[in-house]
Protein backbone atom coordinates (compact mmCIF):
# COMPACT_ATOMS: atom_id res chain seq x y z
CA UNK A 1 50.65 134.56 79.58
CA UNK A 2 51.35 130.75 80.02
CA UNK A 3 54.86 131.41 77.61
CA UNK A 4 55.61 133.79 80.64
CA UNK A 5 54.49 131.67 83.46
CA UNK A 6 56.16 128.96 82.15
CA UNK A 7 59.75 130.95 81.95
CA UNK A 8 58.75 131.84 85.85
CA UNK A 9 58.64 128.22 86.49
CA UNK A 10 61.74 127.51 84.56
CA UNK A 11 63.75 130.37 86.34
CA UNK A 12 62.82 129.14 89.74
CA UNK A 13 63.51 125.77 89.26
CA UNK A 14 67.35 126.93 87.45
CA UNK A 15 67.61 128.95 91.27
CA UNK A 16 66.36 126.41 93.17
CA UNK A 17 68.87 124.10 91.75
CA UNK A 18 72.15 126.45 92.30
CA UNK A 19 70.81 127.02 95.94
CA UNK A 20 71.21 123.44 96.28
CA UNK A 21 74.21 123.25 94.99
CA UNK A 22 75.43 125.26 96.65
CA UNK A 23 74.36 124.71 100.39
CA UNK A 24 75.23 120.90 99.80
CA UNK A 25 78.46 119.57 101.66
CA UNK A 26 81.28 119.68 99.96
CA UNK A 27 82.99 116.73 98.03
CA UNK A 28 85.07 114.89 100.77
CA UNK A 29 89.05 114.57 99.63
CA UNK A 30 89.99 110.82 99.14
CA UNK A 31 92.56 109.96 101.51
CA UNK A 32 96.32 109.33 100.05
CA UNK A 33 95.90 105.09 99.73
CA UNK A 34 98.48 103.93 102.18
CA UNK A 35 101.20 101.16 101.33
CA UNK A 36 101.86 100.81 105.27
CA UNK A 37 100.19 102.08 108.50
CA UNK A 38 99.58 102.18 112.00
CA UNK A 39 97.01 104.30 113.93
CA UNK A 40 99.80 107.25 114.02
CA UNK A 41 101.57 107.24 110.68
CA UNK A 42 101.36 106.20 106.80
CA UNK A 43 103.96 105.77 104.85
CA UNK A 44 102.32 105.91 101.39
CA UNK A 45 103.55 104.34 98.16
CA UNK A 46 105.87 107.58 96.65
CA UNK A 47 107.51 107.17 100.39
CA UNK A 48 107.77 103.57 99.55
CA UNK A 49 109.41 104.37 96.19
CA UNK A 50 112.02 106.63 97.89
CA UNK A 51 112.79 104.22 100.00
CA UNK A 52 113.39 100.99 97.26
CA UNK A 53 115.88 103.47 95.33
CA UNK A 54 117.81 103.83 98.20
CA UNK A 55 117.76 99.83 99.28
CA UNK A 56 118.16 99.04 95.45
CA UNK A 57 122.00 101.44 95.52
CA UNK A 58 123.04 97.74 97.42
CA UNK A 59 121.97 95.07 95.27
CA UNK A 60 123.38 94.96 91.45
CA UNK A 61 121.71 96.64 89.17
CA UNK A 62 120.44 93.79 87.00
CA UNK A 63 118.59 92.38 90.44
CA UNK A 64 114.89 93.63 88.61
CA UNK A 65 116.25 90.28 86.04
CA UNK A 66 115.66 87.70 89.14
CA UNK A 67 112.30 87.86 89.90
CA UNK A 68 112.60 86.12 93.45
CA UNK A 69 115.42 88.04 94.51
CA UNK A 70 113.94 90.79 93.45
CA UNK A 71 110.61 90.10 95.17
CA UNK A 72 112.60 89.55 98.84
CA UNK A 73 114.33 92.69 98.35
CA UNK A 74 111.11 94.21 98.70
CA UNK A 75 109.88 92.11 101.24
CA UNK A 76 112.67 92.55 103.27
CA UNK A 77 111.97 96.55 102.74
CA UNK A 78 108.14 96.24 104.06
CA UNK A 79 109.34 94.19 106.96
CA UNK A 80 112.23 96.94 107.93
CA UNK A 81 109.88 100.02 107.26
CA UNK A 82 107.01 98.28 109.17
CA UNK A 83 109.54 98.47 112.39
CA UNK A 84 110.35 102.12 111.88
CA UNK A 85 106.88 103.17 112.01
CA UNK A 86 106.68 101.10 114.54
CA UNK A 87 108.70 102.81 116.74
CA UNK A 88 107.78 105.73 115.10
CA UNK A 89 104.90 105.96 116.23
CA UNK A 90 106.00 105.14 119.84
CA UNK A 91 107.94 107.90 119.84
CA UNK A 92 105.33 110.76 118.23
CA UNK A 93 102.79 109.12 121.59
CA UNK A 94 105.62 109.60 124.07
CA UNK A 95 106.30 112.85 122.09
CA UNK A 96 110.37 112.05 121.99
CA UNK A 97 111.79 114.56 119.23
CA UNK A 98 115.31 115.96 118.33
CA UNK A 99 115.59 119.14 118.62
CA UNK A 100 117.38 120.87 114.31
CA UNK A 101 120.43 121.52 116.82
CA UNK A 102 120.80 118.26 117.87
CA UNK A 103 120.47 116.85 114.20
CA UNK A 104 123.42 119.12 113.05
CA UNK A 105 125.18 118.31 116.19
CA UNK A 106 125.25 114.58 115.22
CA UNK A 107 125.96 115.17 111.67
CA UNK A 108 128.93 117.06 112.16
CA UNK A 109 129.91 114.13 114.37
CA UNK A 110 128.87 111.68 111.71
CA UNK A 111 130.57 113.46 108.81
CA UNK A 112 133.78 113.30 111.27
CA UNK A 113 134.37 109.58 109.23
CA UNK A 114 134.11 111.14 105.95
CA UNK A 115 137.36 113.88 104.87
CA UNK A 116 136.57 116.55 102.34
CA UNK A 117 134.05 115.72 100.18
CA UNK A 118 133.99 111.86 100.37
CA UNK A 119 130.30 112.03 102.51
CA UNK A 120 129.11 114.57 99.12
CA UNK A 121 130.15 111.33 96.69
CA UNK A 122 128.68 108.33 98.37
CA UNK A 123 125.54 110.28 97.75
CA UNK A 124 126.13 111.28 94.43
CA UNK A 125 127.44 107.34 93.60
CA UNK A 126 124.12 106.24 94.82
CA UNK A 127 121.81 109.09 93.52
CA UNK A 128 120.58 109.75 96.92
CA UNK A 129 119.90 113.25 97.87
CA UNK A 130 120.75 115.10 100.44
CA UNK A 131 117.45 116.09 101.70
CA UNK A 132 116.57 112.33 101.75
CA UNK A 133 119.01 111.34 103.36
CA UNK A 134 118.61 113.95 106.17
CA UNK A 135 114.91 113.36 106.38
CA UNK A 136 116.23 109.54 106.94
CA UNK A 137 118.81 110.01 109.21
CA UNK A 138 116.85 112.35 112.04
CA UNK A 139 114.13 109.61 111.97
CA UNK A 140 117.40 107.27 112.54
CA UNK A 141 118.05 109.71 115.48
CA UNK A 142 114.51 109.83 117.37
CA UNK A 143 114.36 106.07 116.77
CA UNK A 144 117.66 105.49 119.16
CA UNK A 145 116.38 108.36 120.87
CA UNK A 146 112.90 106.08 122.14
CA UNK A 147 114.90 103.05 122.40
CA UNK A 148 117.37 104.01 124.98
CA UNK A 149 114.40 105.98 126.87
CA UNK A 150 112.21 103.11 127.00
CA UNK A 151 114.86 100.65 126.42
CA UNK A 152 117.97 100.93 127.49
CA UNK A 153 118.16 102.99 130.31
CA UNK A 154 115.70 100.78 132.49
CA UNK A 155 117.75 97.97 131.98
CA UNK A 156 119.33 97.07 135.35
CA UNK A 157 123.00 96.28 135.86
CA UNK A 158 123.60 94.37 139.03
CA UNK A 159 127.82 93.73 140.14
CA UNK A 160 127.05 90.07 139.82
CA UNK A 161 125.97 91.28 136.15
CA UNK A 162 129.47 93.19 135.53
CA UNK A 163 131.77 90.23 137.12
CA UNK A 164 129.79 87.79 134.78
CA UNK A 165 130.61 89.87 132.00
CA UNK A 166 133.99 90.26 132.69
CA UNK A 167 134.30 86.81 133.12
CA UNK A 168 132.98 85.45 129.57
CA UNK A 169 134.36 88.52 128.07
CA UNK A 170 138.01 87.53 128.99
CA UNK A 171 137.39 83.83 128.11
CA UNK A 172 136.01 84.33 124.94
CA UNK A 173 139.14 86.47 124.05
CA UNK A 174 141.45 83.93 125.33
CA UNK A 175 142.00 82.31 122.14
CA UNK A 176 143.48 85.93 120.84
CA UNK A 177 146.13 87.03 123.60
CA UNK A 178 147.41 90.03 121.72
CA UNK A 179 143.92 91.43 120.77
CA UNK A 180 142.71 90.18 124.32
CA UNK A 181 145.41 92.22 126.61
CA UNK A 182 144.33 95.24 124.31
CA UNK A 183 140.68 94.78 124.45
CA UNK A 184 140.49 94.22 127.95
CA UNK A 185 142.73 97.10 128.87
CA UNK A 186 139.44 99.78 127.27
CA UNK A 187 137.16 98.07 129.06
CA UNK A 188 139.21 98.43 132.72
CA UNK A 189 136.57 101.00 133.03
CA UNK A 190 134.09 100.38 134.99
CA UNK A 191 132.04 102.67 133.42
CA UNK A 192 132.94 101.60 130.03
CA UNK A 193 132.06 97.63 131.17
CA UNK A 194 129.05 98.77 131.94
CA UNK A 195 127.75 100.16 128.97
CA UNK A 196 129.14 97.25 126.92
CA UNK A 197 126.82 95.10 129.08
CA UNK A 198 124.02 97.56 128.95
CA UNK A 199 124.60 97.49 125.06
CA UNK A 200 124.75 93.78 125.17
CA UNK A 201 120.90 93.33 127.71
CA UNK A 202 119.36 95.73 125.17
CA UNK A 203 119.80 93.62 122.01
CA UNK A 204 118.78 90.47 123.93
CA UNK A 205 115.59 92.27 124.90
CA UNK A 206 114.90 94.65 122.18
CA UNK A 207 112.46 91.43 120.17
CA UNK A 208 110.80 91.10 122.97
CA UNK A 209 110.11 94.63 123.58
CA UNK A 210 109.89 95.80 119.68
CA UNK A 211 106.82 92.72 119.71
CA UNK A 212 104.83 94.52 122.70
CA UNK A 213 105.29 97.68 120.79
CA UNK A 214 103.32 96.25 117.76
CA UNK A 215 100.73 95.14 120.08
CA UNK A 216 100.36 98.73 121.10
CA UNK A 217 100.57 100.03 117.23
CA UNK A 218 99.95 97.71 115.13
CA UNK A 219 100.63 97.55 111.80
CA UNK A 220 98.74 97.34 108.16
CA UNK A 221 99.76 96.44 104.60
CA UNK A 222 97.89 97.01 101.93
CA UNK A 223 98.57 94.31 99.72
CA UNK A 224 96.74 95.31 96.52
CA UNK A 225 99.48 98.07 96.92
CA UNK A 226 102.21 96.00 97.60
CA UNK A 227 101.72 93.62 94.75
CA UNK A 228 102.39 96.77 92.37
CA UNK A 229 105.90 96.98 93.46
CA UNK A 230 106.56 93.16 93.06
CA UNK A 231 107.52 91.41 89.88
CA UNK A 232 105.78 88.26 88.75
CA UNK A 233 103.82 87.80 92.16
CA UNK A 234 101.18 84.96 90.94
CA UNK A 235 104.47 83.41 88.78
CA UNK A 236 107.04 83.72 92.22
CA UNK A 237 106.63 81.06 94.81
CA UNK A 238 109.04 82.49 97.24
CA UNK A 239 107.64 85.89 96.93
CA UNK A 240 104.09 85.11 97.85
CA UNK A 241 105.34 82.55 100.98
CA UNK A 242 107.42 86.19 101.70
CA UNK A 243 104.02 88.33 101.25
CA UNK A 244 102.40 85.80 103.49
CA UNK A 245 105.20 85.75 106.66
CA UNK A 246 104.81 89.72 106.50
CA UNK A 247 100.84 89.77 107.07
């Protein structure tokens, strides 16, 4: 009778253990660790990786030999990609897209400067792929997209503004008379004046305005994630006075 009470006991306490197994909450998934982030977007450390193979096609191939060179490549990479998302982000809050037309409508046009299959070897040379690439070059597009909605196209252009232009525009071509006559003969235009001087007011303010935007999304490195792409980091000098400007 107890042998029997006792396997009772047992069997209850083997239910009352898979009952509670089983109404508990469910293991939470660990986020993907990011490399870079604002409140809108991650770019995590295999996106990283995509993006050093591409920057690394520039440099020789021996650049992994020289530490600090090395080290500022990367740098330099966080410091571009940390803009992007930047803007980025700015764009997926103001919800600015391109529409898969307009992507193949400014590929064609790209491809324009590349005959027969000249675009298809620059990728092959640099072992980029095409899908890469693509995914690259429509966030290239939304990018200009935001910045001559938010940018560009509030910039005012006052006449005193165009005869100013014209004005330093002619002198600093006076040195070269034969380029000068041809130079100044496109830009007759008023219309193409203008958007040489709108071109010219949005690169003097674009710092200014790119700084506010990482006010409004700011951005974080995780540096125990960085240091894994960097060579000799405690050994590099330069590198870690270039991991400190990027904080």
């Amino acid at each position: 009778m107890k042998d029997s009470l006792k396997k009772s006991f047992i069997c209850w306490i083997f239910i009352g253990a898979l009952c509670l197994m089983g109404c508990s909450e469910p293991a939470k998934k660990k986020a993907p660790r990011f490399l870079i982030k604002t409140p809108l977007m991650t770019i995590t450390s295999s996106d990283f990786l995509e993006e050093l193979d591409l920057k690394r096609a520039a440099y020789p191939y021996n650049i992994h030999e020289n530490p600090a060179e090395y080290n500022e490549m990367v740098i330099h990479l966080v410091k571009m990609l940390s803009e992007e998302i930047i803007l980025l982000s700015a764009a997926a809050d103001k919800r600015i897209i391109v529409m898969d037309q307009e992507v193949e409508s400014a590929e064609e046009k790209f491809k324009e400067d590349y005959p027969d299959d000249s675009f298809d070897q620059i990728l092959l040379k640099n072992a980029i792929s095409y899908s890469f690439w693509k995914k690259r070059f429509k966030k290239n597009l939304i990018m200009d997209k935001l910045i001559d909605q938010e940018l560009k196209q509030r910039i005012e252009i006052t006449s005193r503004d165009i005869v100013e232009f014209y004005k330093k525009y002619r002198i600093a071509n006076a040195q070269d008379p034969d380029n000068n006559a041809l130079v100044l003969k496109k830009i007759e235009n008023e219309q193409e004046l203008v958007s040489r001087l709108r071109m010219q007011k949005t690169q003097d303010k674009y710092d200014e305005w790119i700084q506010q935007l990482g006010k409004d999304y700011p951005v974080e490195i995780n540096k125990d994630k960085l240091k894994t792409f960097l060579l000799d980091i405690e050994k590099s000098e330069g590198s870690e006075n270039a991991t400190n400007k990027s904080r």
